[in-house]
PDB file of N, CA and C in Angstrom:
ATOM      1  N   UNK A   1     162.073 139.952 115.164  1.00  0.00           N
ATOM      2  CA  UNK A   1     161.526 140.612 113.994  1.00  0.00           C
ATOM      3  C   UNK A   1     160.725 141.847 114.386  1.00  0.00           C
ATOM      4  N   UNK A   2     160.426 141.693 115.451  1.00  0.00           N
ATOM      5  CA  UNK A   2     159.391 142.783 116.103  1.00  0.00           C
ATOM      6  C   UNK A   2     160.302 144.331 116.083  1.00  0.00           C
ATOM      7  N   UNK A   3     161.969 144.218 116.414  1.00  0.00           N
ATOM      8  CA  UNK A   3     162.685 145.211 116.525  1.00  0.00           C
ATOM      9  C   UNK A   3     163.189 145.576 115.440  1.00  0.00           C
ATOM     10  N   UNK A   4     163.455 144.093 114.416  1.00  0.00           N
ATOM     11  CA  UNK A   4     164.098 144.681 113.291  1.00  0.00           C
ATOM     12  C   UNK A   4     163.475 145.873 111.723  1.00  0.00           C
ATOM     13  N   UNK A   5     162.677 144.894 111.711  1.00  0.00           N
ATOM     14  CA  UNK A   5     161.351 145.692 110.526  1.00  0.00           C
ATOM     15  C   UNK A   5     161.621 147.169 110.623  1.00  0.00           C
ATOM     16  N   UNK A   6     161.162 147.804 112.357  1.00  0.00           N
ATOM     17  CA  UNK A   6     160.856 149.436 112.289  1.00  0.00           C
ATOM     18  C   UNK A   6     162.155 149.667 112.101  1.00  0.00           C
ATOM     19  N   UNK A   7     163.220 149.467 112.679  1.00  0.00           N
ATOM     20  CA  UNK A   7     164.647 149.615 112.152  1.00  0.00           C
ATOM     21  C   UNK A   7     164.807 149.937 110.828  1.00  0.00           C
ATOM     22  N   UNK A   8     164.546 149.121 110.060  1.00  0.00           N
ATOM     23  CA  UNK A   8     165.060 148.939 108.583  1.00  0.00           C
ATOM     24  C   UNK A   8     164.211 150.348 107.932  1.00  0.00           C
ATOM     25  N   UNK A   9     162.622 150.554 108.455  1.00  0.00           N
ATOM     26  CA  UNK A   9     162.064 151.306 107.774  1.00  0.00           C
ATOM     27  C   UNK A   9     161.645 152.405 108.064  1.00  0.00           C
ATOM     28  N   UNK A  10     162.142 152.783 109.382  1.00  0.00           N
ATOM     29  CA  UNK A  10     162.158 154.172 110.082  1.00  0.00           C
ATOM     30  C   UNK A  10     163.973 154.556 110.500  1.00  0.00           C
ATOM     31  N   UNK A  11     164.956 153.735 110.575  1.00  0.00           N
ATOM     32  CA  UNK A  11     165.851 154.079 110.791  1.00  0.00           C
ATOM     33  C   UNK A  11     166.063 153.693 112.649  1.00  0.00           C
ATOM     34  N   UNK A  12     167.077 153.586 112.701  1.00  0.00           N
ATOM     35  CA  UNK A  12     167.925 153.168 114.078  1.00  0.00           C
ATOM     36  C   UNK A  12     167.971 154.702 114.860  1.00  0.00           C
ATOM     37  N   UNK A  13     167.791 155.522 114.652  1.00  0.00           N
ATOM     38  CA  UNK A  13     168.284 156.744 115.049  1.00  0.00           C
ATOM     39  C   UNK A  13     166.747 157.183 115.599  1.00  0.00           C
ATOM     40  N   UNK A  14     165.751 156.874 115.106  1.00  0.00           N
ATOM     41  CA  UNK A  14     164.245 156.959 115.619  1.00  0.00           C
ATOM     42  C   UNK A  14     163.844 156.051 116.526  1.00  0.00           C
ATOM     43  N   UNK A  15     164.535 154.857 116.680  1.00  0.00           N
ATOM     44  CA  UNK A  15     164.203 153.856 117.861  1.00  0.00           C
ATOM     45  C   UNK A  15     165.057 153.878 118.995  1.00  0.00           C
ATOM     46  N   UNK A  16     166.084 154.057 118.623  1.00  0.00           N
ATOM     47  CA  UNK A  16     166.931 154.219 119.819  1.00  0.00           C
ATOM     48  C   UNK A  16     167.812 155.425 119.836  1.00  0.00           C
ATOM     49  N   UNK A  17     166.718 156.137 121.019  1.00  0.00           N
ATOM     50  CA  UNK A  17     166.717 157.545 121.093  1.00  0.00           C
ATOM     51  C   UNK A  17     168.182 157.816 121.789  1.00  0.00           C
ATOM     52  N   UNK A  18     169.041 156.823 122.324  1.00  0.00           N
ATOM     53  CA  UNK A  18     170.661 157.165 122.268  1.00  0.00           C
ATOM     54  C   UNK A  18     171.546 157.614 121.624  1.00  0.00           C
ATOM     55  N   UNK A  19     170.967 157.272 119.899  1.00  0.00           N
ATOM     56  CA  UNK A  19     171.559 157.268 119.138  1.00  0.00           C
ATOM     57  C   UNK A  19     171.578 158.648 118.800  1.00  0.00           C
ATOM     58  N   UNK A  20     171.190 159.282 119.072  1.00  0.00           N
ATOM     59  CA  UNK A  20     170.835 161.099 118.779  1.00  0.00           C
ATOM     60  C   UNK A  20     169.807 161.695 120.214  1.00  0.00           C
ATOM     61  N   UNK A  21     170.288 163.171 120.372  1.00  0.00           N
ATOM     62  CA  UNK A  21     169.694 164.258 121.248  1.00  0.00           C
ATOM     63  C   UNK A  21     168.514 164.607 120.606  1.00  0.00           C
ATOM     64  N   UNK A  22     168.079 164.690 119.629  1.00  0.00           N
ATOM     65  CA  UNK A  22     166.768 165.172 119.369  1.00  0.00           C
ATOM     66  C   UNK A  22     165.967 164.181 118.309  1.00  0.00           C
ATOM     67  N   UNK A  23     166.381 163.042 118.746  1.00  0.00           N
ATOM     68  CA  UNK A  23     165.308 161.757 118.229  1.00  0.00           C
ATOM     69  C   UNK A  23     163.449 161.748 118.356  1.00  0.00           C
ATOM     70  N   UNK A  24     163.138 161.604 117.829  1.00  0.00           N
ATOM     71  CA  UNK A  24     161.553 161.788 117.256  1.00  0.00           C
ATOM     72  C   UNK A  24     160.632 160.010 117.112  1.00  0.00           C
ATOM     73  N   UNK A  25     160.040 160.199 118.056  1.00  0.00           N
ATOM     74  CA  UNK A  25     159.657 158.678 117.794  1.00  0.00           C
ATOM     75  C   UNK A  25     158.339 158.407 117.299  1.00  0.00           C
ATOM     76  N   UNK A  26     158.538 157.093 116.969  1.00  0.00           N
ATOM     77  CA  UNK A  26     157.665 156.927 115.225  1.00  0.00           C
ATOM     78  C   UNK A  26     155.965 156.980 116.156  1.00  0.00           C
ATOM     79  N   UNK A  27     155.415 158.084 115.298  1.00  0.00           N
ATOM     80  CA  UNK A  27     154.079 157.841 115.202  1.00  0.00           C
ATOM     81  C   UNK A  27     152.954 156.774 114.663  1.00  0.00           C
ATOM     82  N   UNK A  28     151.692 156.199 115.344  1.00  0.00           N
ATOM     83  CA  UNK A  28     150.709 155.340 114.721  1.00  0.00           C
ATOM     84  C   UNK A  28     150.575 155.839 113.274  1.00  0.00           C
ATOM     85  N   UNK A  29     150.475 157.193 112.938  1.00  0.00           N
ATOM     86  CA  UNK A  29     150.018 157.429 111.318  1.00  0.00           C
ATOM     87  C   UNK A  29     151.117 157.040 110.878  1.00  0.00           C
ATOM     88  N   UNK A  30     152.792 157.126 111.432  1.00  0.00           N
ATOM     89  CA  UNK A  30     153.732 157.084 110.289  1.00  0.00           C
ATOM     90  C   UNK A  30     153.749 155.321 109.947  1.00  0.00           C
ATOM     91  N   UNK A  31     153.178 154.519 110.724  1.00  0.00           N
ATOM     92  CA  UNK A  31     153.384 153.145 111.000  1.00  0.00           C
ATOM     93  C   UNK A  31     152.045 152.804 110.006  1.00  0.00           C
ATOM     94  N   UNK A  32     150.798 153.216 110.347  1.00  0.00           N
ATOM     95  CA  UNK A  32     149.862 153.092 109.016  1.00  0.00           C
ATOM     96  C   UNK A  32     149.928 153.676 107.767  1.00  0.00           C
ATOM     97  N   UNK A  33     151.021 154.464 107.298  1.00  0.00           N
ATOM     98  CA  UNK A  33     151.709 154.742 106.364  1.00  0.00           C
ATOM     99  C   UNK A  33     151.992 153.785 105.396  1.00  0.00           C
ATOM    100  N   UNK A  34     153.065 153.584 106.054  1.00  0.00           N
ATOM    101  CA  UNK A  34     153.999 152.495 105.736  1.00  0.00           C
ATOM    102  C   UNK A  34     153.688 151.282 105.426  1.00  0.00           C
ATOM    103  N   UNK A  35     152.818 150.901 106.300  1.00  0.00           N
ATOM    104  CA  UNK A  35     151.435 149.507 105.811  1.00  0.00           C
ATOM    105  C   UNK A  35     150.579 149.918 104.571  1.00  0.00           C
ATOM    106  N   UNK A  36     150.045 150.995 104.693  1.00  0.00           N
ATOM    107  CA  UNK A  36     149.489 151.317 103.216  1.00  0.00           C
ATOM    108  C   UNK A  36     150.415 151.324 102.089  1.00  0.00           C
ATOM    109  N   UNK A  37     151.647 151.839 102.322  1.00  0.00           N
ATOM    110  CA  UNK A  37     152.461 151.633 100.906  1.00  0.00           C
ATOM    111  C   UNK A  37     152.658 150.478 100.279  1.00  0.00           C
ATOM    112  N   UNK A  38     153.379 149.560 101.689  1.00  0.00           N
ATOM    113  CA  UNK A  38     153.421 148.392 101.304  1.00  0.00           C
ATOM    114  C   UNK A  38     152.441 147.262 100.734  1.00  0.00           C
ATOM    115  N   UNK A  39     151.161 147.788 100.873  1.00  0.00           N
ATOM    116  CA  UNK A  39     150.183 147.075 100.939  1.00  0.00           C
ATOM    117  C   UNK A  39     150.217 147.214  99.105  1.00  0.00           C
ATOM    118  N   UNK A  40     149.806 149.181  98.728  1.00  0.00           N
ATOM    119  CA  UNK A  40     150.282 149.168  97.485  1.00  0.00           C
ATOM    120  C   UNK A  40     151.077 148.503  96.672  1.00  0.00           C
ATOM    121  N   UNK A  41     153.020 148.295  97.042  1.00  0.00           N
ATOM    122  CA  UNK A  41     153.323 147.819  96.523  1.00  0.00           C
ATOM    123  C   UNK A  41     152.756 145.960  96.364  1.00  0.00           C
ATOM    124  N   UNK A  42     152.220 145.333  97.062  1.00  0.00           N
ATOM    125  CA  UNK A  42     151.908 143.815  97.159  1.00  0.00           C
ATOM    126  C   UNK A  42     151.164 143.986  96.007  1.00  0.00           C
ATOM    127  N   UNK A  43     150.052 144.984  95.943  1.00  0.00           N
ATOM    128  CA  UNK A  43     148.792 144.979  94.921  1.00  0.00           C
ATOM    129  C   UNK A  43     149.302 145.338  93.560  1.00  0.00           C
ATOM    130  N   UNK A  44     150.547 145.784  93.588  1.00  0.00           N
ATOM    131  CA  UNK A  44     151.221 146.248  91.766  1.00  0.00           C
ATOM    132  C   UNK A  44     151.609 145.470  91.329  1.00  0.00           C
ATOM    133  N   UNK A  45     152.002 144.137  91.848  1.00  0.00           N
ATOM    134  CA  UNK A  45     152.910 143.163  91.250  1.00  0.00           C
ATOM    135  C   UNK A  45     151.935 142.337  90.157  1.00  0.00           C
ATOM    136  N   UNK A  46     152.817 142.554  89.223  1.00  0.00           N
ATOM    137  CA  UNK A  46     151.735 141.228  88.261  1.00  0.00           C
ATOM    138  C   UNK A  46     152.986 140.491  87.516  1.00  0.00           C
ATOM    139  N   UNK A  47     151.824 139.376  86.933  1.00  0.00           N
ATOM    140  CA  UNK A  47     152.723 138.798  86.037  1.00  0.00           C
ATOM    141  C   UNK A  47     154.012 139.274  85.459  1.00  0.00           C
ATOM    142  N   UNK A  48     154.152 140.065  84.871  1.00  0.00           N
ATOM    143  CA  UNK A  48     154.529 140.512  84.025  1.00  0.00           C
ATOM    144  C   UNK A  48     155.719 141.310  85.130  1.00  0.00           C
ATOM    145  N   UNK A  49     155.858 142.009  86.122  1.00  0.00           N
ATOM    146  CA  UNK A  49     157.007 141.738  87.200  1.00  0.00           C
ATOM    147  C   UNK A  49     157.523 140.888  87.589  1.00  0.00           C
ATOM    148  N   UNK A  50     156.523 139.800  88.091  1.00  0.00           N
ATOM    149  CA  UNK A  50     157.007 138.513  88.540  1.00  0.00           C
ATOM    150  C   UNK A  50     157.659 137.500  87.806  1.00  0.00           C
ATOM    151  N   UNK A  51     157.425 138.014  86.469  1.00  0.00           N
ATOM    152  CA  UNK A  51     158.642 137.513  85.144  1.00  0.00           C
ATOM    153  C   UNK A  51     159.750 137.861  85.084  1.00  0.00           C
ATOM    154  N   UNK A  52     159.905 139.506  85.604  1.00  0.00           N
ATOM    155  CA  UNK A  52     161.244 140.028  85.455  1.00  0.00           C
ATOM    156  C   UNK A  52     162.109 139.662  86.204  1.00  0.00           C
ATOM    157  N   UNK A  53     161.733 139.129  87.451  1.00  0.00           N
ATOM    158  CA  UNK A  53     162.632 138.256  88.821  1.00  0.00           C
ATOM    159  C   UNK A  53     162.371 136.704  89.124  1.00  0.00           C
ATOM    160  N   UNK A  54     162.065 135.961  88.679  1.00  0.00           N
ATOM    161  CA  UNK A  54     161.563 134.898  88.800  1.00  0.00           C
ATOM    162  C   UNK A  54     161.858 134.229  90.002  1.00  0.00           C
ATOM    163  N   UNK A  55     161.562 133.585  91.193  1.00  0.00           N
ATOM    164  CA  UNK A  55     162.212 132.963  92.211  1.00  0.00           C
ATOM    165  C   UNK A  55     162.029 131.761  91.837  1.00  0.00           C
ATOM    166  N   UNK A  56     163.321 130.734  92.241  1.00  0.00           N
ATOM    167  CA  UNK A  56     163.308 129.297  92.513  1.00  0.00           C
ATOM    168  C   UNK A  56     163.133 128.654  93.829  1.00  0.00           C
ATOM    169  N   UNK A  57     163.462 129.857  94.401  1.00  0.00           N
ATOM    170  CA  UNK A  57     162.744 129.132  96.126  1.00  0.00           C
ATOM    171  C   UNK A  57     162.316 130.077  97.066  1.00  0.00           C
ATOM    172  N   UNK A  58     161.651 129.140  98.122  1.00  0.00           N
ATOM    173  CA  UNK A  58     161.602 130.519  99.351  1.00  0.00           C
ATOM    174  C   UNK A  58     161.990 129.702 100.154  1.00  0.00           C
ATOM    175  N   UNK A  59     162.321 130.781 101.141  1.00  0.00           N
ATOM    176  CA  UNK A  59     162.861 129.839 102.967  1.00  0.00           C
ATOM    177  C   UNK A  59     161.838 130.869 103.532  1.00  0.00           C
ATOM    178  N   UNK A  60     160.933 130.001 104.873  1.00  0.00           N
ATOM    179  CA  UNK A  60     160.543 130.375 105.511  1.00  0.00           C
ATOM    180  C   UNK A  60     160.832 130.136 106.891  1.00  0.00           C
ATOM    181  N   UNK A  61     160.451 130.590 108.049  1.00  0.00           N
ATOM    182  CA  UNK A  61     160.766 129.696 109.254  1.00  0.00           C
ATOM    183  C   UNK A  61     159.837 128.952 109.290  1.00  0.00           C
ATOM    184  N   UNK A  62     160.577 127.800 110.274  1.00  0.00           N
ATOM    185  CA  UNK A  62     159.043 126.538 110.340  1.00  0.00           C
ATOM    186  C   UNK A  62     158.027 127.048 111.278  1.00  0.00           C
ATOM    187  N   UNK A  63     158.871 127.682 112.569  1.00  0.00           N
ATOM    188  CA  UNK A  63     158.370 127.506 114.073  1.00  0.00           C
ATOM    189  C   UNK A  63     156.668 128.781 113.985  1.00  0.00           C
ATOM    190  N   UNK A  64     156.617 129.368 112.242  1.00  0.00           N
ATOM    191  CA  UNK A  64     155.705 130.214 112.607  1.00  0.00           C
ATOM    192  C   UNK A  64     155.497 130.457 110.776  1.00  0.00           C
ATOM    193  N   UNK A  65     154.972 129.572 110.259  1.00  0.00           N
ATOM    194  CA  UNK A  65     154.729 129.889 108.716  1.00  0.00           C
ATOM    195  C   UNK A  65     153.967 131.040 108.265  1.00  0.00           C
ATOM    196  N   UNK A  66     154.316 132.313 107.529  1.00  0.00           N
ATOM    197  CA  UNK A  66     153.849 133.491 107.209  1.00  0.00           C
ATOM    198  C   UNK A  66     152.852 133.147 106.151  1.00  0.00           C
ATOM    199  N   UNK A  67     151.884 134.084 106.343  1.00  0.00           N
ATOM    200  CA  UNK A  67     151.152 134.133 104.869  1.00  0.00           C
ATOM    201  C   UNK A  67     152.024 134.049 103.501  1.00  0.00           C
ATOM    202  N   UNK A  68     151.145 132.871 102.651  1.00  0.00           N
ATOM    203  CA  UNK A  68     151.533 132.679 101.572  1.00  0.00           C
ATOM    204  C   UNK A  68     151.822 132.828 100.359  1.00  0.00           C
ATOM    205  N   UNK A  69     149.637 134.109 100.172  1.00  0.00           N
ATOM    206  CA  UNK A  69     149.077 134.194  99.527  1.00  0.00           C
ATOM    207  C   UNK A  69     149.545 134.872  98.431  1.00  0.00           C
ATOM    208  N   UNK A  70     150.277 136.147  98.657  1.00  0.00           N
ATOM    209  CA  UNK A  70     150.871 136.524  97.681  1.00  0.00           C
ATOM    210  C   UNK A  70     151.934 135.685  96.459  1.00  0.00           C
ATOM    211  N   UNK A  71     152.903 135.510  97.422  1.00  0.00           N
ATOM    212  CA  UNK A  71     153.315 133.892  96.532  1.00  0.00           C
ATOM    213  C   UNK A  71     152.919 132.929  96.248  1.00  0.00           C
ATOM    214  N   UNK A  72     151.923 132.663  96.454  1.00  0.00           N
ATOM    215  CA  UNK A  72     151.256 131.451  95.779  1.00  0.00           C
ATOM    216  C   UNK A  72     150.153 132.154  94.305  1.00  0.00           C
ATOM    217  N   UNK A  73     150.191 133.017  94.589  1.00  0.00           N
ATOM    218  CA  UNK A  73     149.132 133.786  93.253  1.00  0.00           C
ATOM    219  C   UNK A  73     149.790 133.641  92.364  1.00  0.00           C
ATOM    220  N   UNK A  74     151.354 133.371  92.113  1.00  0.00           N
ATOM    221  CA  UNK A  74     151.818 133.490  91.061  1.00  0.00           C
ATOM    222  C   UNK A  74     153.123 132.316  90.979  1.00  0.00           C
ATOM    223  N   UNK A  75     153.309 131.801  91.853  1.00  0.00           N
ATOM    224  CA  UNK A  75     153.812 130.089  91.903  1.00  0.00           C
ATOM    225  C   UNK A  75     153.270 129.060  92.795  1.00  0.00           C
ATOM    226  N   UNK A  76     153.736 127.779  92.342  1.00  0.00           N
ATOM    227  CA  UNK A  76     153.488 126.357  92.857  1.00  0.00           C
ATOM    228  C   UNK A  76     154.494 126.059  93.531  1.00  0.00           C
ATOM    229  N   UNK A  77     153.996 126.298  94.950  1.00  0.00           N
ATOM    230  CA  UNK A  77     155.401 125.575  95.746  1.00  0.00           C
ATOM    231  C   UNK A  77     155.310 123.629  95.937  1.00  0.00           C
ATOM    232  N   UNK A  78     156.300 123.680  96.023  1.00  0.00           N
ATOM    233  CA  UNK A  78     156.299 121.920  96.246  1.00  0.00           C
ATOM    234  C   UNK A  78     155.916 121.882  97.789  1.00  0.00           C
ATOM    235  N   UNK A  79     155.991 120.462  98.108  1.00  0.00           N
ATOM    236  CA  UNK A  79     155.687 120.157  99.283  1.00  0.00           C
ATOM    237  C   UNK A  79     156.570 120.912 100.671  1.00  0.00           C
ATOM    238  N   UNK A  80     157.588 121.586 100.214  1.00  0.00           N
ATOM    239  CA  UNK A  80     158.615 121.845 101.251  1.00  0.00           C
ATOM    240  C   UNK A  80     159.515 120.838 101.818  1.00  0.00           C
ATOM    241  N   UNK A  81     160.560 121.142 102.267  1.00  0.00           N
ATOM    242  CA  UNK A  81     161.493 120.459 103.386  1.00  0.00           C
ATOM    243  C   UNK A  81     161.892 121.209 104.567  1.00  0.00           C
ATOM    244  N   UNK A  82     162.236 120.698 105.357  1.00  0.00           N
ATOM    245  CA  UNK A  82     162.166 121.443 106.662  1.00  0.00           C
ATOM    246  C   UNK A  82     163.775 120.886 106.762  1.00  0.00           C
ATOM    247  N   UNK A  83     164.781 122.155 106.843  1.00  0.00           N
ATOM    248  CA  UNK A  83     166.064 122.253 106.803  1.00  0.00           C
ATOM    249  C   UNK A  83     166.122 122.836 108.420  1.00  0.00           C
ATOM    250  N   UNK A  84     166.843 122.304 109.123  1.00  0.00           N
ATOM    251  CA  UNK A  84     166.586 122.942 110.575  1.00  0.00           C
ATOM    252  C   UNK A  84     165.458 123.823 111.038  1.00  0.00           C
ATOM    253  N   UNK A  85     165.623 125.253 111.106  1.00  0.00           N
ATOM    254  CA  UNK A  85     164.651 126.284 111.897  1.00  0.00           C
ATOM    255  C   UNK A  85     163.415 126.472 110.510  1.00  0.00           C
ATOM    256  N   UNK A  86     163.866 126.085 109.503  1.00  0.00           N
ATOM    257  CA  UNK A  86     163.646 126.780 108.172  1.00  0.00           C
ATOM    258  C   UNK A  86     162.576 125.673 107.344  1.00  0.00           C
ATOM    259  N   UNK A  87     161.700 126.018 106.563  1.00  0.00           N
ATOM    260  CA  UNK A  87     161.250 125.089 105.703  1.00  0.00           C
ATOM    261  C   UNK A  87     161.994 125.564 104.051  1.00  0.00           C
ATOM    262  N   UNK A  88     161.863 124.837 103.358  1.00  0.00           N
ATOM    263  CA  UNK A  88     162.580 125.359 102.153  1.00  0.00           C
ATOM    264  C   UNK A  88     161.203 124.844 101.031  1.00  0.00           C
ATOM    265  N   UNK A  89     161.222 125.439 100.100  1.00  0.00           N
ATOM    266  CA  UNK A  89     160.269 125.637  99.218  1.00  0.00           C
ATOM    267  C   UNK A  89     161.222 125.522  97.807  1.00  0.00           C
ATOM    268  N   UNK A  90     160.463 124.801  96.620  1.00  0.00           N
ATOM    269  CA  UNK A  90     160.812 124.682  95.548  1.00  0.00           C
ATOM    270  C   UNK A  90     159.688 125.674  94.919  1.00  0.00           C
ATOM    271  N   UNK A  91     160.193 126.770  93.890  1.00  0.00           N
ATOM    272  CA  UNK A  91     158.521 127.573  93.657  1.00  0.00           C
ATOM    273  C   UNK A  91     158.951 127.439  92.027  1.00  0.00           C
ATOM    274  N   UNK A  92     157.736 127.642  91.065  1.00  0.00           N
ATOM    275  CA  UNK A  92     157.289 127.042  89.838  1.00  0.00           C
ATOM    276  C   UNK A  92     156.312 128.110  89.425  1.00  0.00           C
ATOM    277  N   UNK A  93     156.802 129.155  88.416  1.00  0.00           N
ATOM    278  CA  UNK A  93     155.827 129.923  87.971  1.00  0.00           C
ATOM    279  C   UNK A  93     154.493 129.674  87.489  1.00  0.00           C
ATOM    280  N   UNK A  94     153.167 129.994  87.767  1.00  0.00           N
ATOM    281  CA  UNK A  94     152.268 129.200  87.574  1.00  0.00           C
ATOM    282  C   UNK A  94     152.263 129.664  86.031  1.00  0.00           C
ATOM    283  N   UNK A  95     151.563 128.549  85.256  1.00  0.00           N
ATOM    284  CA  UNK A  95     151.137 129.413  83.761  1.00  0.00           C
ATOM    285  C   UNK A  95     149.855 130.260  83.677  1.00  0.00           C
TER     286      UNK A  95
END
């Protein structure tokens, strides 16, 4: 996960400077950027989004359970099951 993330959100062509002759590699500000946006988007979500998509589950991995908090502000997960690598979650919009 450590390789994939900057991948997805800086592009393959910025990490692996093979991939191009005049590759540019990612700066600390462009990386605290990107945490601030995201951070934004976590803080916009309300009800009233979280209506428009509703989830019935989450999968997490077991071997390293991520923060919750955001999903739990706005569902009730059940106890979980642990499906091989994975825990599985039943989630329940809170009222």
């Amino acid at each position: 996960m450590n390789f994939y993330a900057p991948i997805v959100i800086f592009g393959d062509v910025r990490l692996l400077s093979l991939l191009s002759s005049d590759s540019k590699p990612v700066e600390p500000a462009e990386i605290d950027g990107e945490v601030r946006a995201y951070q934004a988007y976590l803080n916009s979500v309300s009800r009233e989004k979280a209506l428009q998509h509703p989830l019935s589950y989450l999968v997490t991995r077991a071997e390293r359970e991520p923060n919750l908090s955001h999903i739990d502000r706005w569902y009730e997960r059940d106890a979980g099951e642990s499906v091989g690598p994975y825990n599985l979650y039943r989630l329940k919009l809170r009222n």
